[in-house]
C-alpha atoms as a PDB file:
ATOM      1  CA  UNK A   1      39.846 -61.128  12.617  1.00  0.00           C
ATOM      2  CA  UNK A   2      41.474 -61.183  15.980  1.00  0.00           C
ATOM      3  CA  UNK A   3      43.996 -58.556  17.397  1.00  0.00           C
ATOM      4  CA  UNK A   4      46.131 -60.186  20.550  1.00  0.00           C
ATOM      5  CA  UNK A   5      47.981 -57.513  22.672  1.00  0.00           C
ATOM      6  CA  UNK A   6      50.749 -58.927  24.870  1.00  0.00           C
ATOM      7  CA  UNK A   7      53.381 -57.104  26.795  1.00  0.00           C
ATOM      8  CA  UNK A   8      51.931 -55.175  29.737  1.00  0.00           C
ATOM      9  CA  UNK A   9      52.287 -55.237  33.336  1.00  0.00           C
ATOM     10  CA  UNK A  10      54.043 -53.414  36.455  1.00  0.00           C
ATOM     11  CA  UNK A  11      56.897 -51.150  35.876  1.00  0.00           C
ATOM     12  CA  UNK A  12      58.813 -48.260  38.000  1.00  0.00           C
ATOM     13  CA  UNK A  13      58.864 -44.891  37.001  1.00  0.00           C
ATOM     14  CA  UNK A  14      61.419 -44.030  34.278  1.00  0.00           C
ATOM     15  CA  UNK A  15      61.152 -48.159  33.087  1.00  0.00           C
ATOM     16  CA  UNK A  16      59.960 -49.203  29.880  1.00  0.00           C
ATOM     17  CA  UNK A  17      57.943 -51.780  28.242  1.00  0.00           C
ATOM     18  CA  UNK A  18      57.030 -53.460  24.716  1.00  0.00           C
ATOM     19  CA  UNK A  19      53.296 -53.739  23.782  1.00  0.00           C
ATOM     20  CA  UNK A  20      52.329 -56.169  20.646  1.00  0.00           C
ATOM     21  CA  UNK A  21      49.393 -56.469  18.975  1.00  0.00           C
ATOM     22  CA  UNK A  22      49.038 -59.623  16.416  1.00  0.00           C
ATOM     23  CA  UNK A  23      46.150 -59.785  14.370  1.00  0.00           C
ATOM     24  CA  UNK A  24      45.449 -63.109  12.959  1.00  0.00           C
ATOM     25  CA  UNK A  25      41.798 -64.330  10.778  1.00  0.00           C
ATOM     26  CA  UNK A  26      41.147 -64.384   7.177  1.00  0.00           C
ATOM     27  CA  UNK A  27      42.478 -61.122   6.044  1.00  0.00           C
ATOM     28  CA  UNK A  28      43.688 -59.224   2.829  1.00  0.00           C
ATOM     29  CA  UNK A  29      45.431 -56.270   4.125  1.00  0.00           C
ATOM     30  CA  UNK A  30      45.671 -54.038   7.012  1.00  0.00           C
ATOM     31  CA  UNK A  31      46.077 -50.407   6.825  1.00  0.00           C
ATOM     32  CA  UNK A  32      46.567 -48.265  10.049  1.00  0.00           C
ATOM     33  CA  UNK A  33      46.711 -49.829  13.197  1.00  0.00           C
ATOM     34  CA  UNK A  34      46.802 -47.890  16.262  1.00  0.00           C
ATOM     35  CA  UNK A  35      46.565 -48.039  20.445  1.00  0.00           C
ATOM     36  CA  UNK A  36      44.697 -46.498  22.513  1.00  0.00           C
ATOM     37  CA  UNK A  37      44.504 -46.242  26.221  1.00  0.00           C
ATOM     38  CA  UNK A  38      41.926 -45.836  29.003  1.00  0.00           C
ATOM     39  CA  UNK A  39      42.691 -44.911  32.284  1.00  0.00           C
ATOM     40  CA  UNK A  40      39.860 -44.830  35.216  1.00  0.00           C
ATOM     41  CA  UNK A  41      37.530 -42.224  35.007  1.00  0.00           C
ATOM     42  CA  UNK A  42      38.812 -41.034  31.649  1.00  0.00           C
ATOM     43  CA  UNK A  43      37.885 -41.074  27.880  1.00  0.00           C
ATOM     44  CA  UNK A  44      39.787 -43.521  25.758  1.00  0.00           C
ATOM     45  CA  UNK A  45      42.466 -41.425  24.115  1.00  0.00           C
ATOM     46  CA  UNK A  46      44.631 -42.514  21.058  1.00  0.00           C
ATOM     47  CA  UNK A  47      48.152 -42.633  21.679  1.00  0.00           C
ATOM     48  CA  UNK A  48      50.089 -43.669  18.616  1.00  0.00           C
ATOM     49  CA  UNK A  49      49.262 -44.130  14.808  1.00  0.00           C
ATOM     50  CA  UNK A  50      51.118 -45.885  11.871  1.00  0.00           C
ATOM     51  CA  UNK A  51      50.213 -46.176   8.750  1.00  0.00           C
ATOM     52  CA  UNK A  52      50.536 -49.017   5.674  1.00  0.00           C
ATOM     53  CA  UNK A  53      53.039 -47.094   4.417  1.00  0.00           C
ATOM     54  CA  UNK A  54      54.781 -46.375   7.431  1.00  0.00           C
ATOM     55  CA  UNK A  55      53.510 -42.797   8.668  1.00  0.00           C
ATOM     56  CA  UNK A  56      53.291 -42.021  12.643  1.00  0.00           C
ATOM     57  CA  UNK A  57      51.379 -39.446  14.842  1.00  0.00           C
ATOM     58  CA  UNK A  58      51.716 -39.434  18.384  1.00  0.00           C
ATOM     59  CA  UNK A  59      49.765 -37.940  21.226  1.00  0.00           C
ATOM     60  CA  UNK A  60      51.552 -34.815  22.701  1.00  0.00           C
ATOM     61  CA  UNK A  61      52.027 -36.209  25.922  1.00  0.00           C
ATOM     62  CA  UNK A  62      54.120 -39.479  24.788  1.00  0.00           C
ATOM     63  CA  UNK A  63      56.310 -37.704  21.703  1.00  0.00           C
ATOM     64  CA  UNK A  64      60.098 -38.786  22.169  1.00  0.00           C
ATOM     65  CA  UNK A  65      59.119 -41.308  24.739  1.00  0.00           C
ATOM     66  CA  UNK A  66      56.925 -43.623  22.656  1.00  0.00           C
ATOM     67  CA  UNK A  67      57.334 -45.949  19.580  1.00  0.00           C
ATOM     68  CA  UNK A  68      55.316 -47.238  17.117  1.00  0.00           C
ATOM     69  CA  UNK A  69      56.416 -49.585  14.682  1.00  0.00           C
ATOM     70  CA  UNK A  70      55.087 -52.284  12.083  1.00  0.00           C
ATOM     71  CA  UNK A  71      55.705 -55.732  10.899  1.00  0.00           C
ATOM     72  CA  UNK A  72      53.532 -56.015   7.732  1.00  0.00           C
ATOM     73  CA  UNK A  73      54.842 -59.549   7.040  1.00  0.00           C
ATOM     74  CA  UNK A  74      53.874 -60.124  10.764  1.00  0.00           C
ATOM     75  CA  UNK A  75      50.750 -58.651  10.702  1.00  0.00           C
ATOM     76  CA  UNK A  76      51.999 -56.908  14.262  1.00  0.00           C
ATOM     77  CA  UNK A  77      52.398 -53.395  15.851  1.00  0.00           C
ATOM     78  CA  UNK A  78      54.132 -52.709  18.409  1.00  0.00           C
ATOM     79  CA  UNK A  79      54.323 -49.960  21.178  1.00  0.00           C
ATOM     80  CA  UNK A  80      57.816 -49.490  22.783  1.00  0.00           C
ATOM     81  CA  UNK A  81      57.618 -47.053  25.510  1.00  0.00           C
ATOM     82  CA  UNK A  82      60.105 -45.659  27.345  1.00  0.00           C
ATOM     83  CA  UNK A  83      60.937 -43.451  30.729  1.00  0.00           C
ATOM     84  CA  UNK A  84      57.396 -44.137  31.679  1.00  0.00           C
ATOM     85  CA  UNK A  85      55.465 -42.267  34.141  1.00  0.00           C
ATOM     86  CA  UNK A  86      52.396 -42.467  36.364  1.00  0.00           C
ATOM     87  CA  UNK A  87      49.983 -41.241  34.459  1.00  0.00           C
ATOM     88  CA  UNK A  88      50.689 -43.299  31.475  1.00  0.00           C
ATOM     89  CA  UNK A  89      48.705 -46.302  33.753  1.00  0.00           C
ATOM     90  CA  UNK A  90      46.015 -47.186  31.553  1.00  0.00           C
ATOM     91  CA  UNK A  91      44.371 -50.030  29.869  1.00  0.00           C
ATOM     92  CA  UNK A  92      46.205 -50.482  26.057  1.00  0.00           C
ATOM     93  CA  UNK A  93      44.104 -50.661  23.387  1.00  0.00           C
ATOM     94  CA  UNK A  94      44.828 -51.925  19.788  1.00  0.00           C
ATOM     95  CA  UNK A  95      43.206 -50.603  17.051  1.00  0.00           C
ATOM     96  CA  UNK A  96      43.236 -51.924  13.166  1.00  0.00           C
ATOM     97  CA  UNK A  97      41.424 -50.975  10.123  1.00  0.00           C
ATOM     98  CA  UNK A  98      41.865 -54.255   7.948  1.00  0.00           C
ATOM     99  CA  UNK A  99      40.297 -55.113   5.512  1.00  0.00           C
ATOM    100  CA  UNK A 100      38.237 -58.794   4.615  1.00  0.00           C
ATOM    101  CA  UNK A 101      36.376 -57.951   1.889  1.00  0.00           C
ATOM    102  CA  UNK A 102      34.960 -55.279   3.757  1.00  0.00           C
ATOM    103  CA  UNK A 103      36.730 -52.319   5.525  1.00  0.00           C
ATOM    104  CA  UNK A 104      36.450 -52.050   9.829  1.00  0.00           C
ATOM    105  CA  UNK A 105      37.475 -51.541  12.582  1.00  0.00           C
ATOM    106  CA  UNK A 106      38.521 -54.124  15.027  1.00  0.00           C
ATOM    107  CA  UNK A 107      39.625 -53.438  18.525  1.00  0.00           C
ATOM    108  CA  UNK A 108      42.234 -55.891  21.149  1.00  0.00           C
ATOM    109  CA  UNK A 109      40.890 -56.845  24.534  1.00  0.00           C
ATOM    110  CA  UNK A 110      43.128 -54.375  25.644  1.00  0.00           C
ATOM    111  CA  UNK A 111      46.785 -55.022  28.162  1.00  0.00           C
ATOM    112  CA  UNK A 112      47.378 -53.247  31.618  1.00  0.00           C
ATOM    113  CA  UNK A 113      49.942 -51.022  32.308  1.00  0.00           C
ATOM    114  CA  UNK A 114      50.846 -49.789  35.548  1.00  0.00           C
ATOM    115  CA  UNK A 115      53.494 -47.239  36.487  1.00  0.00           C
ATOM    116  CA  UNK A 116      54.006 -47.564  40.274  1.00  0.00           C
ATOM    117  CA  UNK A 117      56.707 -47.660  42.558  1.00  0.00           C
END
């Protein structure tokens, strides 16, 4: 199982961007799925959970700024974040327990985000 994150890059303050994470492989389901970011010097943190069914949590710091959604058919999260600050830079993270047979989890290579003007 693979999980591909797209969507980062450079954005101003108060911008917004659209992380996806695709997981692709041999596969029979996929039940939370998640990201995670890292920013230097600091602990990976998680940001945003969904579950199968549809069930978020969100970080304190990101609540009515960040999104997390699902396309089950897709096999694809995505993270829509909006009015963006600086210290949301960070490497992205995907996370997704799915399971082949047997239940893990698998991790993205991970998307920068910078918040800079």
């Amino acid at each position: 199982v693979q999980l591909v994150e797209s969507g980062g890059g450079l954005v101003q303050p108060g911008g917004s961007l659209r992380l996806s994470c695709a997981a692709s492989g041999r596969l029979f389901s996929i039940y939370a799925m998640g990201w995670y970011r890292q920013a230097p010097g600091k602990q990976r943190e998680s940001v945003a959970s969904i579950t199968s069914g549809t069930s978020t949590n969100y970080v304190d710091s990101v609540k009515g700024r960040f999104t997390i959604s699902r396309d089950n058919a897709k096999n694809t999260a995505y993270l829509q974040m909006n009015s963006l600050k600086p210290e949301d830079t960070a490497v992205y993270y995907c996370n997704a327990r799915v399971d082949t047979g047997i239940v893990e989890n698998y991790w993205g290579q991970g998307t920068q985000v910078t918040v800079s003007s």
